[in-house]
C-alpha atoms as a PDB file:
ATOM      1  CA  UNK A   1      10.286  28.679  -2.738  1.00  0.00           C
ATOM      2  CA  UNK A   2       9.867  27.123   0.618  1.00  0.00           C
ATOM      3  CA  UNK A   3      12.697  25.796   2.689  1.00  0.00           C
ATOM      4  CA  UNK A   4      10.921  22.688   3.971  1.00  0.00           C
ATOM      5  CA  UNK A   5       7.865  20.845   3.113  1.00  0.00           C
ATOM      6  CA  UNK A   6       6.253  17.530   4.512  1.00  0.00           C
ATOM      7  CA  UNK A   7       3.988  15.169   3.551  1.00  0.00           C
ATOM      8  CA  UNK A   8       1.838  12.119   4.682  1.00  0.00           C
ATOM      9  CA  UNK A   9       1.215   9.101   2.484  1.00  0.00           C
ATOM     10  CA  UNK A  10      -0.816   6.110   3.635  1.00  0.00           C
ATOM     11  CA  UNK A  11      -0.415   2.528   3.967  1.00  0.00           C
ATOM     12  CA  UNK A  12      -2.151   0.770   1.089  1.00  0.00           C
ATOM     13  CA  UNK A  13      -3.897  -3.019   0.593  1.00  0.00           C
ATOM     14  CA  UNK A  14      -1.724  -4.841  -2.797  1.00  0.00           C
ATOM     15  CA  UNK A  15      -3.948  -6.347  -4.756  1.00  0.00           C
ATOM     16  CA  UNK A  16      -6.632  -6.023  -2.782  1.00  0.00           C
ATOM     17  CA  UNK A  17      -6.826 -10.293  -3.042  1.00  0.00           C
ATOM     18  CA  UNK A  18      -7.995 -10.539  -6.183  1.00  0.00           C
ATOM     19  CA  UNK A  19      -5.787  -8.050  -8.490  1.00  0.00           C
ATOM     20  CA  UNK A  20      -2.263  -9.276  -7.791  1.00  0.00           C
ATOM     21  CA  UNK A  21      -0.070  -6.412  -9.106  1.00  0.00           C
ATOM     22  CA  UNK A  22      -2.880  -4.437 -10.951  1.00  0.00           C
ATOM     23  CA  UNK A  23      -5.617  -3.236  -7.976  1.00  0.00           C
ATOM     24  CA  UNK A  24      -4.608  -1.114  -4.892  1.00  0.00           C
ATOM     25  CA  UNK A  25      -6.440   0.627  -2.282  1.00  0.00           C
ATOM     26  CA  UNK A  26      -4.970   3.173  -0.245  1.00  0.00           C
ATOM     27  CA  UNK A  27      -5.621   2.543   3.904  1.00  0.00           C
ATOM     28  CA  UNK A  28      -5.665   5.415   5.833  1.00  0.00           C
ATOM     29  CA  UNK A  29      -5.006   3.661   9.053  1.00  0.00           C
ATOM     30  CA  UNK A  30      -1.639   4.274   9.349  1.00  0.00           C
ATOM     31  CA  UNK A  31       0.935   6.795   7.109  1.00  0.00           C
ATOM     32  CA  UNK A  32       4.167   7.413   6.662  1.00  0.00           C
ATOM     33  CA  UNK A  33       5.574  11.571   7.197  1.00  0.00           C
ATOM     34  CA  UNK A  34       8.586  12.889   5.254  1.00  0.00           C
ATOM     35  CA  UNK A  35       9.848  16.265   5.906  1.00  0.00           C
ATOM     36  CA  UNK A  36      12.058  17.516   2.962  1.00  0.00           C
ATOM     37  CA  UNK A  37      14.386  20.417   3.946  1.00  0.00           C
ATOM     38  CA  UNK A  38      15.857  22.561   0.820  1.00  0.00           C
ATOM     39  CA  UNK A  39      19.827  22.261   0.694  1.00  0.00           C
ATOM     40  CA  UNK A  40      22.574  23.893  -1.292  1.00  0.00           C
ATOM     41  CA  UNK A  41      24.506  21.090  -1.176  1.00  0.00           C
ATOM     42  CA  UNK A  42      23.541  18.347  -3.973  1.00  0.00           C
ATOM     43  CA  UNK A  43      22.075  15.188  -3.611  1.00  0.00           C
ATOM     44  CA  UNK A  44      19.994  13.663  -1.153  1.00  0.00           C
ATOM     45  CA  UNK A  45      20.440  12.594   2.391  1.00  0.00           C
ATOM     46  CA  UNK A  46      19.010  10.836   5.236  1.00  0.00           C
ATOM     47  CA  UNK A  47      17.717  13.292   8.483  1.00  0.00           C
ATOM     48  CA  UNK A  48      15.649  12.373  11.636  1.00  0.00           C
ATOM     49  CA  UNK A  49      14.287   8.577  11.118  1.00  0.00           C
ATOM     50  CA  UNK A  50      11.376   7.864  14.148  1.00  0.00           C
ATOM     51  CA  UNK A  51       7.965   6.317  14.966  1.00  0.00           C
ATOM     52  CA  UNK A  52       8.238   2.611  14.531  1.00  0.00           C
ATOM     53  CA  UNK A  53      11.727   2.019  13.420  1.00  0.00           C
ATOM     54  CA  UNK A  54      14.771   4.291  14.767  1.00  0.00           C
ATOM     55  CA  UNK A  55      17.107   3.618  11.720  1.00  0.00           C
ATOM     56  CA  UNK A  56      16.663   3.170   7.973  1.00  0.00           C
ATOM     57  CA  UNK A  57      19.959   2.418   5.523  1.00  0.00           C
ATOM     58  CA  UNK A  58      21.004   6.329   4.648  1.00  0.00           C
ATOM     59  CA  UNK A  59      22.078   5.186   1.161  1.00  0.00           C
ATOM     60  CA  UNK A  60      20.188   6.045  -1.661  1.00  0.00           C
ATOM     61  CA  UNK A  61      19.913   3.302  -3.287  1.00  0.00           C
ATOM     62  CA  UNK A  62      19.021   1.077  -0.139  1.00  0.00           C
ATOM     63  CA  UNK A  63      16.376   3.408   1.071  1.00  0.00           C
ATOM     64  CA  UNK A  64      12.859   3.963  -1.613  1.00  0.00           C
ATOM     65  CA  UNK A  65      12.342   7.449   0.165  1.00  0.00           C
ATOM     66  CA  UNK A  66      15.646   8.784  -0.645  1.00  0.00           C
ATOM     67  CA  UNK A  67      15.733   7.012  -4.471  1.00  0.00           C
ATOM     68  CA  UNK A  68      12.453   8.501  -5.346  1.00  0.00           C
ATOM     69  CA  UNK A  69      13.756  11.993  -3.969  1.00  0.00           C
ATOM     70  CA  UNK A  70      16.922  11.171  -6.197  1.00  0.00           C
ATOM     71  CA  UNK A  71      14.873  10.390  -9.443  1.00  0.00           C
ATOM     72  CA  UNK A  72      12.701  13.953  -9.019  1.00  0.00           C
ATOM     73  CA  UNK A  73      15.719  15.896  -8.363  1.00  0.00           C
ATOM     74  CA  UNK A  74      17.422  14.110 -11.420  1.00  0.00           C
ATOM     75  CA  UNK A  75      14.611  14.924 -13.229  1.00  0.00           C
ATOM     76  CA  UNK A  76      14.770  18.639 -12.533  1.00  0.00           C
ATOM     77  CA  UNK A  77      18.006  18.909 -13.118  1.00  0.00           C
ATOM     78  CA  UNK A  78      19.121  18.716  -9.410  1.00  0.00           C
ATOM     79  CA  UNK A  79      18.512  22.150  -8.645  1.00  0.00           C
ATOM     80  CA  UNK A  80      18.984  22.221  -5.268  1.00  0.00           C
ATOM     81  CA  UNK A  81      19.766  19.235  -2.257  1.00  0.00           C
ATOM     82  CA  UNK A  82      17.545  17.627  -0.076  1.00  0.00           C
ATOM     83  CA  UNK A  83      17.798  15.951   3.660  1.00  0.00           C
ATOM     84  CA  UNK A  84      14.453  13.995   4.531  1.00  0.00           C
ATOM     85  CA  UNK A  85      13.650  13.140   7.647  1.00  0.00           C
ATOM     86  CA  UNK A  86      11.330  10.115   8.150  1.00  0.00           C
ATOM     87  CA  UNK A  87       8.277   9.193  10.287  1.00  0.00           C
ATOM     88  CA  UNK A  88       7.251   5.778   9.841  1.00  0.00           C
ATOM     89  CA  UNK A  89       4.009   4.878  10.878  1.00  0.00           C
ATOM     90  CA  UNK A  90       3.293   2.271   8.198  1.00  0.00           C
ATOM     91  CA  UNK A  91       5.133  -1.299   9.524  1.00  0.00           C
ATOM     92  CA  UNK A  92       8.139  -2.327   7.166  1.00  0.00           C
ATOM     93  CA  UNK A  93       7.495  -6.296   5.509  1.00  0.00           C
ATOM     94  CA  UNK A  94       3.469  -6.445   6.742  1.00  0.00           C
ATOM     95  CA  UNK A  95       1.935  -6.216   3.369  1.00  0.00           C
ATOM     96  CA  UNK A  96       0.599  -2.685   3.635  1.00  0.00           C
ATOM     97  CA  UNK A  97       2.800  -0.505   1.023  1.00  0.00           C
ATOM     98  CA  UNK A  98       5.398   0.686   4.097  1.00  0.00           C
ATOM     99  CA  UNK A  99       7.780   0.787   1.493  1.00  0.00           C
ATOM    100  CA  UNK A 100       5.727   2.667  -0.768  1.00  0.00           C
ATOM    101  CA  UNK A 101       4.181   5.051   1.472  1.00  0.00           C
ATOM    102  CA  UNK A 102       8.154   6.495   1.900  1.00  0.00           C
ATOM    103  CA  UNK A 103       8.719   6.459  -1.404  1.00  0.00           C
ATOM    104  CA  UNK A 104       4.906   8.230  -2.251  1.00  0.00           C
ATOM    105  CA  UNK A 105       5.726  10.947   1.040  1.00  0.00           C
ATOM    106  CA  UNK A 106       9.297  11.762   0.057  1.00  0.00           C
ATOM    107  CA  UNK A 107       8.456  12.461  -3.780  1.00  0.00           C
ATOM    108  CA  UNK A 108       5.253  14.636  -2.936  1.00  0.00           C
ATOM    109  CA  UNK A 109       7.265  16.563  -0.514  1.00  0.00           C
ATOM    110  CA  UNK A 110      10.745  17.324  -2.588  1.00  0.00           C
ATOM    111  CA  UNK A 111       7.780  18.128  -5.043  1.00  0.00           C
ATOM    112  CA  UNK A 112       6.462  20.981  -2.852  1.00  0.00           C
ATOM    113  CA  UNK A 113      10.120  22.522  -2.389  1.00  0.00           C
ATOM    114  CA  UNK A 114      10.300  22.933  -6.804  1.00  0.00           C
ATOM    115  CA  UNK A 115       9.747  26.188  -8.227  1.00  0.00           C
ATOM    116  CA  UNK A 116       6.939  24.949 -10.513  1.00  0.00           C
ATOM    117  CA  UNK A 117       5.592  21.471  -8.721  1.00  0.00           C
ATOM    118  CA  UNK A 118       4.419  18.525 -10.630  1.00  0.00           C
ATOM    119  CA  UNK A 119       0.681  17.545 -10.337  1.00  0.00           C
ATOM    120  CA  UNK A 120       0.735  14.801  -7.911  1.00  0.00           C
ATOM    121  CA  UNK A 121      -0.012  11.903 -10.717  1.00  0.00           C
ATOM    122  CA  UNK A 122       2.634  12.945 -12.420  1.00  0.00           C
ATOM    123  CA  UNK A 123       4.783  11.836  -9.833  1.00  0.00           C
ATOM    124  CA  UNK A 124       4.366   8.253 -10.552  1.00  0.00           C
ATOM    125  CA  UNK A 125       7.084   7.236 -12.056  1.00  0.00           C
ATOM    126  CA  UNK A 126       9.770   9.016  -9.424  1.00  0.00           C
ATOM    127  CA  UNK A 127       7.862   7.144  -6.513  1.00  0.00           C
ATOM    128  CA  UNK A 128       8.008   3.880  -8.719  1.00  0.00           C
ATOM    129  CA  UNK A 129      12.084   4.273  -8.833  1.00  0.00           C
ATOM    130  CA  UNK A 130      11.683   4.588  -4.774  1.00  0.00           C
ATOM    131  CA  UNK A 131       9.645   1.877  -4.942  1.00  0.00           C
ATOM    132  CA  UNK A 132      12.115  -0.317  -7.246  1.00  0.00           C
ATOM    133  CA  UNK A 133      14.556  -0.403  -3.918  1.00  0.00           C
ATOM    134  CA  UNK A 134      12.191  -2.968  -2.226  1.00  0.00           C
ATOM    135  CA  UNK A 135      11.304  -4.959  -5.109  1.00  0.00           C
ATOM    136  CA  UNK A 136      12.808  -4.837  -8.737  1.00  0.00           C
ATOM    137  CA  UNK A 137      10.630  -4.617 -11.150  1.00  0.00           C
ATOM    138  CA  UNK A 138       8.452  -1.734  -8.987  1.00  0.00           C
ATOM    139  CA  UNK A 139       5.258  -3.438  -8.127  1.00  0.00           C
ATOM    140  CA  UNK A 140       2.348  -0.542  -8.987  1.00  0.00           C
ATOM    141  CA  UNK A 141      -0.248  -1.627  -6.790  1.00  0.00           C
ATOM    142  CA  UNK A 142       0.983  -0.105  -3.153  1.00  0.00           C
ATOM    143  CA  UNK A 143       2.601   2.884  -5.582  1.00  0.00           C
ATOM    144  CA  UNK A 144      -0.697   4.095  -7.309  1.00  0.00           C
ATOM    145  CA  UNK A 145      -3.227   3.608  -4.365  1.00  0.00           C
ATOM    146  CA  UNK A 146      -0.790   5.270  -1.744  1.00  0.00           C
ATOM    147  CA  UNK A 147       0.021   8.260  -4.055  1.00  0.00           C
ATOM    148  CA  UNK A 148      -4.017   8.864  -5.416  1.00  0.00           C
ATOM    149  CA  UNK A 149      -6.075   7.227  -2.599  1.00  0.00           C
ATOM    150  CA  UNK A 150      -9.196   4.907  -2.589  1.00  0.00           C
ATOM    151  CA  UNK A 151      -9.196   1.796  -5.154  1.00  0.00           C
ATOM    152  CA  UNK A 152      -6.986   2.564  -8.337  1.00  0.00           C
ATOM    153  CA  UNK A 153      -6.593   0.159 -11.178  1.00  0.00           C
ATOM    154  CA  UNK A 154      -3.631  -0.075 -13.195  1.00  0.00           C
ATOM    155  CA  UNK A 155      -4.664  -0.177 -16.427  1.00  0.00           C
ATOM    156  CA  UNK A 156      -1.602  -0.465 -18.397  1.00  0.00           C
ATOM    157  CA  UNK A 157       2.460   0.189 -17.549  1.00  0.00           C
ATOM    158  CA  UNK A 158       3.269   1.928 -20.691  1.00  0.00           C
ATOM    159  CA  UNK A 159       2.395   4.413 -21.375  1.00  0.00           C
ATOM    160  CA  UNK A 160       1.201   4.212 -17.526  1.00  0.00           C
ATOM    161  CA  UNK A 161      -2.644   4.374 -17.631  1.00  0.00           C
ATOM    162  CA  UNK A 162      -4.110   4.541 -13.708  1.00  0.00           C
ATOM    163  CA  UNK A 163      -7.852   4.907 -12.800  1.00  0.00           C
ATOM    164  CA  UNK A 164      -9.069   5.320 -10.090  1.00  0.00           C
ATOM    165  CA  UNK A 165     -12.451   2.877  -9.016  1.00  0.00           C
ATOM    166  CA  UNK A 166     -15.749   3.866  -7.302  1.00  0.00           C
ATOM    167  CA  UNK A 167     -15.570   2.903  -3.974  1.00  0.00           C
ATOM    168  CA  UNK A 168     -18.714   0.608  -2.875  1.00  0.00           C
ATOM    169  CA  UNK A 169     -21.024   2.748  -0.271  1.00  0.00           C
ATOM    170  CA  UNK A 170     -21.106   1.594   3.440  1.00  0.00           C
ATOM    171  CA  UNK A 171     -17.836  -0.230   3.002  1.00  0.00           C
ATOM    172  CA  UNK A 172     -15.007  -1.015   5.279  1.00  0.00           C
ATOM    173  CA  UNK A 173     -11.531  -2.807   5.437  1.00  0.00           C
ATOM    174  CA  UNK A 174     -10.745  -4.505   8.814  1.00  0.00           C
ATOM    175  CA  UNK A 175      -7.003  -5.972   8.595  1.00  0.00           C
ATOM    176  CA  UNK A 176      -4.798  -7.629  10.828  1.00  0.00           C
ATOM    177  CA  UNK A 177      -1.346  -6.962  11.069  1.00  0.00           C
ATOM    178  CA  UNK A 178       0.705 -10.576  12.895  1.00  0.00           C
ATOM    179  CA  UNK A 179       3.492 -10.567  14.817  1.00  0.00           C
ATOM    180  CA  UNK A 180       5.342 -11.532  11.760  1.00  0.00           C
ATOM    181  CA  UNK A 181       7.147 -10.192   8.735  1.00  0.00           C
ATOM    182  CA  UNK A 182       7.063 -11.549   4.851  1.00  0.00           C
ATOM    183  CA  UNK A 183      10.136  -9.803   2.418  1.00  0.00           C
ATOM    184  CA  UNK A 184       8.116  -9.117  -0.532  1.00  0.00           C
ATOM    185  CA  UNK A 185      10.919 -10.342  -2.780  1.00  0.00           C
ATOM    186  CA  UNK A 186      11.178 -13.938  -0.921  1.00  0.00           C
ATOM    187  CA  UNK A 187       6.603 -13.572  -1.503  1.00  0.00           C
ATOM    188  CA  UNK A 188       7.074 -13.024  -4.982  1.00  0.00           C
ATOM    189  CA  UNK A 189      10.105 -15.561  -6.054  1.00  0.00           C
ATOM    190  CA  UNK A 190       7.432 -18.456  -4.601  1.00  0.00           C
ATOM    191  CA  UNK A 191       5.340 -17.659  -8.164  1.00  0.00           C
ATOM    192  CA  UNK A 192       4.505 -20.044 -10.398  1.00  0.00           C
ATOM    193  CA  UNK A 193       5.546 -18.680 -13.958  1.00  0.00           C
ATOM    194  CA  UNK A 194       2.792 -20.753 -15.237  1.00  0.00           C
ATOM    195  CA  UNK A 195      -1.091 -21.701 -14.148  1.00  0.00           C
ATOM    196  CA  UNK A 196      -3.584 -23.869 -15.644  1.00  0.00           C
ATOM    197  CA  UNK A 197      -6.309 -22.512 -18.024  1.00  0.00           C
ATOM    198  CA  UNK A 198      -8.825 -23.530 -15.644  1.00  0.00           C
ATOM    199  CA  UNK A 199      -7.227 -21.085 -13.156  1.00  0.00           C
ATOM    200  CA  UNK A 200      -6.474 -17.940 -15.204  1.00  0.00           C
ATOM    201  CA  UNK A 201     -10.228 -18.138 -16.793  1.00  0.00           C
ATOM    202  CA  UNK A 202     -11.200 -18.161 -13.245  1.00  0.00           C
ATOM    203  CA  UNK A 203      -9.128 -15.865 -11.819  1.00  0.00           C
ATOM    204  CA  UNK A 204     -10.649 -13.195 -15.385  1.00  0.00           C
ATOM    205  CA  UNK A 205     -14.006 -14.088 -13.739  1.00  0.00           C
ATOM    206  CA  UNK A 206     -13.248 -12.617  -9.939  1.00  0.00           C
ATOM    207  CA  UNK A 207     -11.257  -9.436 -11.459  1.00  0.00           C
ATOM    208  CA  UNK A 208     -14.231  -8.595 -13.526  1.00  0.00           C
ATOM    209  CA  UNK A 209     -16.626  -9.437 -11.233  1.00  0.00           C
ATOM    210  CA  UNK A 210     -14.924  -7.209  -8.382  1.00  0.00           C
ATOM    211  CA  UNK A 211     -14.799  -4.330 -10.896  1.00  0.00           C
ATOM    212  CA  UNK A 212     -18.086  -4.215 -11.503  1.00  0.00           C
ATOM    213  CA  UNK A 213     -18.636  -4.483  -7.994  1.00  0.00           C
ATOM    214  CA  UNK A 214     -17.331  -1.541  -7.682  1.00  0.00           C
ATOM    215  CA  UNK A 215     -18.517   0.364 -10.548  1.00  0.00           C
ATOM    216  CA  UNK A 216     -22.070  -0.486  -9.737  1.00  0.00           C
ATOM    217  CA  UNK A 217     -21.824  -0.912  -5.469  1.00  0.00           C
ATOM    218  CA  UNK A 218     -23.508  -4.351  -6.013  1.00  0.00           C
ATOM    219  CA  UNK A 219     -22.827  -6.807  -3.064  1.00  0.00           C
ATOM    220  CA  UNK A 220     -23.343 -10.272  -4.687  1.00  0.00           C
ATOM    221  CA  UNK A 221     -20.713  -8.924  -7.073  1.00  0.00           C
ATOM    222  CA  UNK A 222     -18.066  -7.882  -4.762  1.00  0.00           C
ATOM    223  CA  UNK A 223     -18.558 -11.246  -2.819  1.00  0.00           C
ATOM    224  CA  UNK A 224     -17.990 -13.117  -5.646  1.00  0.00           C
ATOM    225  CA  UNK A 225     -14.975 -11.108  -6.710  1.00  0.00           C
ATOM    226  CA  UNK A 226     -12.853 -10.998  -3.449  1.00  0.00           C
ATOM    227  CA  UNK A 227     -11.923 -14.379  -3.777  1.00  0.00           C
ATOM    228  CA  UNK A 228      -8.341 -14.899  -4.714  1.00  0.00           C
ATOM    229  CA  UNK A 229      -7.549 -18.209  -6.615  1.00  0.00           C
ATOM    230  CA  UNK A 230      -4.599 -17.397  -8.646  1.00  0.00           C
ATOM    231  CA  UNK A 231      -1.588 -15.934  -5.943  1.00  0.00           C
ATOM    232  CA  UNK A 232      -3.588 -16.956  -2.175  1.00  0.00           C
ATOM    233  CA  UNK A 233      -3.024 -20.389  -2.878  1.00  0.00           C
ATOM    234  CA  UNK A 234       0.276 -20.475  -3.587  1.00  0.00           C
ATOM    235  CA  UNK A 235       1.593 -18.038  -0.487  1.00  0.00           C
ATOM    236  CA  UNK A 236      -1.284 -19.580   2.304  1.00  0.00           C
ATOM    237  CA  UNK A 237       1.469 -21.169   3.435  1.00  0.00           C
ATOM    238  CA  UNK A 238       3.454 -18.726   4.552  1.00  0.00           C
ATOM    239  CA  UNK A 239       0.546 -18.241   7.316  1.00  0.00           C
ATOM    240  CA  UNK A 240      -0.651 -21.054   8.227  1.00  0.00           C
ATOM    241  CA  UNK A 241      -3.398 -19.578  10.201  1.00  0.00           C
ATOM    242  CA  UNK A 242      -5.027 -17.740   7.213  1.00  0.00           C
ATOM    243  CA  UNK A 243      -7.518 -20.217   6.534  1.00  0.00           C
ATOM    244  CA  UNK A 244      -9.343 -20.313  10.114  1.00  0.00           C
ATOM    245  CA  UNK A 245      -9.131 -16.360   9.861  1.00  0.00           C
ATOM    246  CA  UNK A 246     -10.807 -16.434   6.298  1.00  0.00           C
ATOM    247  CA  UNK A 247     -13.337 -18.404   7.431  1.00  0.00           C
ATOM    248  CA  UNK A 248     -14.259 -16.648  10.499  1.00  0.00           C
ATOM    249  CA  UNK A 249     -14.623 -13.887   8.716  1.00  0.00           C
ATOM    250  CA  UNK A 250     -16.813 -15.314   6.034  1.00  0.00           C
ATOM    251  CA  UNK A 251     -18.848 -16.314   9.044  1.00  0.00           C
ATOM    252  CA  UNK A 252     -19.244 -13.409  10.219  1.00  0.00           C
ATOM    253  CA  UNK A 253     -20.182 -11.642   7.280  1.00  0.00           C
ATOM    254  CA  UNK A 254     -17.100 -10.427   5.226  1.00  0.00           C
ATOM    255  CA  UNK A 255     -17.629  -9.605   1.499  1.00  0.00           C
ATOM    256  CA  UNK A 256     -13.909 -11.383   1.357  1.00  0.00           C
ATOM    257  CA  UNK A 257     -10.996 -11.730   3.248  1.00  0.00           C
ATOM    258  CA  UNK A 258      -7.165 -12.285   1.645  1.00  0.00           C
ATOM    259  CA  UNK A 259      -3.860 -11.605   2.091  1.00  0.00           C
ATOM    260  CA  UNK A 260      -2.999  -7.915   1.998  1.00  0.00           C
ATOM    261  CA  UNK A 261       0.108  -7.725  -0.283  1.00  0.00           C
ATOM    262  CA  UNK A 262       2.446 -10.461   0.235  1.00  0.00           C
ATOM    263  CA  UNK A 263       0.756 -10.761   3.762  1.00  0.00           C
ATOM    264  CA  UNK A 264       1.143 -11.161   6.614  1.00  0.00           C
ATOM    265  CA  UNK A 265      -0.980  -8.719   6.886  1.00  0.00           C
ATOM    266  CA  UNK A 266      -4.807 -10.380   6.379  1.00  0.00           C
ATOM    267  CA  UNK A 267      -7.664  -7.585   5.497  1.00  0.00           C
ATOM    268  CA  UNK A 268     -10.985  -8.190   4.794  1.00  0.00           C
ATOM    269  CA  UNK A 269     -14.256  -6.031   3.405  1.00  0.00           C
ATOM    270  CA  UNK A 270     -17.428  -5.440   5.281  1.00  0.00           C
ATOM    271  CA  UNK A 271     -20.786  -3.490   5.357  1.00  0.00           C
ATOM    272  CA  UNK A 272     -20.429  -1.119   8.017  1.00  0.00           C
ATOM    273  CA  UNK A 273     -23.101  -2.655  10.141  1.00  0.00           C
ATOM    274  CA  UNK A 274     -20.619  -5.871  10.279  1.00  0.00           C
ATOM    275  CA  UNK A 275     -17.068  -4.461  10.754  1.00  0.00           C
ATOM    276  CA  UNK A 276     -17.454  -5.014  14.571  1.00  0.00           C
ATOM    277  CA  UNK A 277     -18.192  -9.208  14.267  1.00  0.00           C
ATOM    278  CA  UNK A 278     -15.896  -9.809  11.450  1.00  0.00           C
ATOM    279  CA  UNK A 279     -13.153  -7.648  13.470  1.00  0.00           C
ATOM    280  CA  UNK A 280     -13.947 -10.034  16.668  1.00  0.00           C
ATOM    281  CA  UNK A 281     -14.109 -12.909  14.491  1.00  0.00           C
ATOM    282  CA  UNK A 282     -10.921 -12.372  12.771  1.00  0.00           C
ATOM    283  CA  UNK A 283      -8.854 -11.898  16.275  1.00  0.00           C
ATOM    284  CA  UNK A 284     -10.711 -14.989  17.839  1.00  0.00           C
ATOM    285  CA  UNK A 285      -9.170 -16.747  14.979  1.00  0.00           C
ATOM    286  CA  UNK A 286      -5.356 -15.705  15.673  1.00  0.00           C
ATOM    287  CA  UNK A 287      -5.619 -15.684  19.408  1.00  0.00           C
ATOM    288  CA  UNK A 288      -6.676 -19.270  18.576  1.00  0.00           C
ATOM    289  CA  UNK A 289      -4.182 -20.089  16.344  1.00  0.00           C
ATOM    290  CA  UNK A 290      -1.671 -18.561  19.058  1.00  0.00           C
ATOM    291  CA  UNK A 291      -0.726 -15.833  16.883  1.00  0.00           C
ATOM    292  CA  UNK A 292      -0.688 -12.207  18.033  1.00  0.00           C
ATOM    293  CA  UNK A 293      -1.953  -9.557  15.747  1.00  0.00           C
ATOM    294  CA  UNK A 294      -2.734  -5.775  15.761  1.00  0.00           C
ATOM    295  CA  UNK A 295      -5.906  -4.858  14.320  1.00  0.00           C
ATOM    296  CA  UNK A 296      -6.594  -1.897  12.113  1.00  0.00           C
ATOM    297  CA  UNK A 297      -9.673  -0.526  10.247  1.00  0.00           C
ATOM    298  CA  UNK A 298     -10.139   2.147   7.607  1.00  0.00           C
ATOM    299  CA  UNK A 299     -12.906   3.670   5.365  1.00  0.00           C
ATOM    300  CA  UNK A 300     -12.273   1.811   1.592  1.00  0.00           C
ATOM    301  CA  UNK A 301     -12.102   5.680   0.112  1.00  0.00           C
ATOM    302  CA  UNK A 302      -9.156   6.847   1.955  1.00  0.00           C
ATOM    303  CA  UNK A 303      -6.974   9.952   0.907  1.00  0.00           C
ATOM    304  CA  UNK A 304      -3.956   9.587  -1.194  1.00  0.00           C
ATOM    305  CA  UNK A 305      -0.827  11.527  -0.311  1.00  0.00           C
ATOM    306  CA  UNK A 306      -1.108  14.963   1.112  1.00  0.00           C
ATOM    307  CA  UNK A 307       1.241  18.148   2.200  1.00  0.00           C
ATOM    308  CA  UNK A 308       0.908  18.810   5.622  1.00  0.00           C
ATOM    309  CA  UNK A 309       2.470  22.007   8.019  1.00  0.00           C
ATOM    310  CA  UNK A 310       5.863  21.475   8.592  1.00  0.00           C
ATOM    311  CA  UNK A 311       4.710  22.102  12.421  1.00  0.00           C
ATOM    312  CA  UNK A 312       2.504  19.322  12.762  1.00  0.00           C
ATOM    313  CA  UNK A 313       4.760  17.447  11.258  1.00  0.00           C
ATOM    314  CA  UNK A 314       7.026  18.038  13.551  1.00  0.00           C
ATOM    315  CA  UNK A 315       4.895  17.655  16.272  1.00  0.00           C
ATOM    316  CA  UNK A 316       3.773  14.416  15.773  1.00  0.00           C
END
């Protein structure tokens, strides 16, 4: 068995607008690294933290890369201890998964250090009790689409059913990342419990129609999809310049444009041959609305987690 193992996960889109809590796309972008290093010592503990943040909380149940280590390990039977050390590459409260991507890193590389490993969907549910740390009941969305990659539906909690979704051809996410952060328990405790008919019947309509957007790569589907109506309108406040960024985009050509997660973050879809407007667009809107944001763009079919060398894990 090795003595250390590391992995990358990437940052992921919640939701992707439309499919609040049920659709995720990973977004190979950015990722988060975990090296795992084999200990006789039980338990787990925090190593090296670097790359955007110098410190995380070392407890385990304050950090969602050392509670999904924890919940493998109990699994297994704790056979052995583990210290992680953590890279973070994916910002923390920007709506793109940086809590999952930990969680989804840490799990697959503890994973690698077990005598007989599980298959990497199998490791779910020990990346949703990493996940649980940030927000409680786990949200599945950033979980499933950082852990398998490209679009991935969740189908049903239990027993889990995931699939994962065609990704459209000559398809691109753009996103914006402000200067700005949103807790996703403070995004999610601004809910309504309840909606009007009108709404959810609407809100059926766009999920369906963005699935078979996907299933069949047809445009005029996906367009019509990608518009959020049930969770957007509730949370638009939180940023107030969404809706001059939403509509540049749409100007420019966007298939849609949303909140990624519980924002701030704001991503939107394009044909290739328009990632390059709706990109200018989109930053002419927040350097308009006097609000500073990094850009970021990844193909929709990104990788899920992966193992990496220790060594250029280290080295990076």
């Amino acid at each position: 068995m090795p003595l250390r193992a590391a992995a990358r996960a990437p940052a992921s889109i919640g939701n992707i607008g439309v499919g609040f809590d049920i659709l995720g796309q990973a977004f190979a972008a950015a990722h988060d690294v975990v090296i795992a290093e084999r200990q006789e010592a039980p338990g787990v503990r925090l190593g090296s933290v670097s790359g955007l943040v110098d410190s995380l909380p070392g407890a385990v149940e304050a950090n969602t890369a050392l509670a999904a280590a924890h919940a493998l390990l109990q699994a297994t039977m704790n056979p052995f201890g583990v210290r992680l050390s953590i890279e973070k590459g994916v910002p923390l409260s920007a709506g793109l998964g940086g809590s999952a991507a930990s969680a989804v890193a840490a799990v697959a590389a503890v994973n690698a250090l077990l005598p007989v490993p599980y298959a990497t969907a199998e490791l779910l549910p020990f990346a949703l009790e990493g996940e649980r740390v940030a927000s409680d009941p786990p949200p599945w969305d950033n979980v499933i689409a950082s852990l398998l990659g490209g679009i991935v539906l969740c189908a049903r909690e239990a027993p889990p059913l995931v699939q994962r979704l065609p990704a459209p051809a000559g398809v691109v996410a753009v996103l914006f990342h402000p200067d700005r952060k949103t807790e996703t328990r403070m995004a999610r405790s601004i809910l309504s419990a309840e909606v009007p008919m009108a709404t959810a019947v609407e809100h059926g309509r766009r999920v369906a129609a963005f699935v078979a957007g996907c299933s069949t790569g047809d445009v005029a589907l996906l367009r019509a999809g990608l518009q959020d109506v049930l969770v957007e309108p509730q949370r638009e406040h939180l940023l107030p310049a969404l809706r001059s960024v939403k509509a540049a985009a749409s100007t420019a050509g966007a298939l849609g444009c949303s909140f990624s997660g519980s924002g701030p973050s704001v991503f939107a879809w394009a044909l290739a041959q328009d990632a390059d407007e709706v990109e200018r667009a989109m930053a002419r809107a927040f350097r308009d609305a006097g609000v500073d944001a990094h850009a970021y763009r990844a193909p929709v079919p990104s990788d899920g987690v992966s193992l990496i060398p220790v060594e250029e894990a280290l080295s990076s």
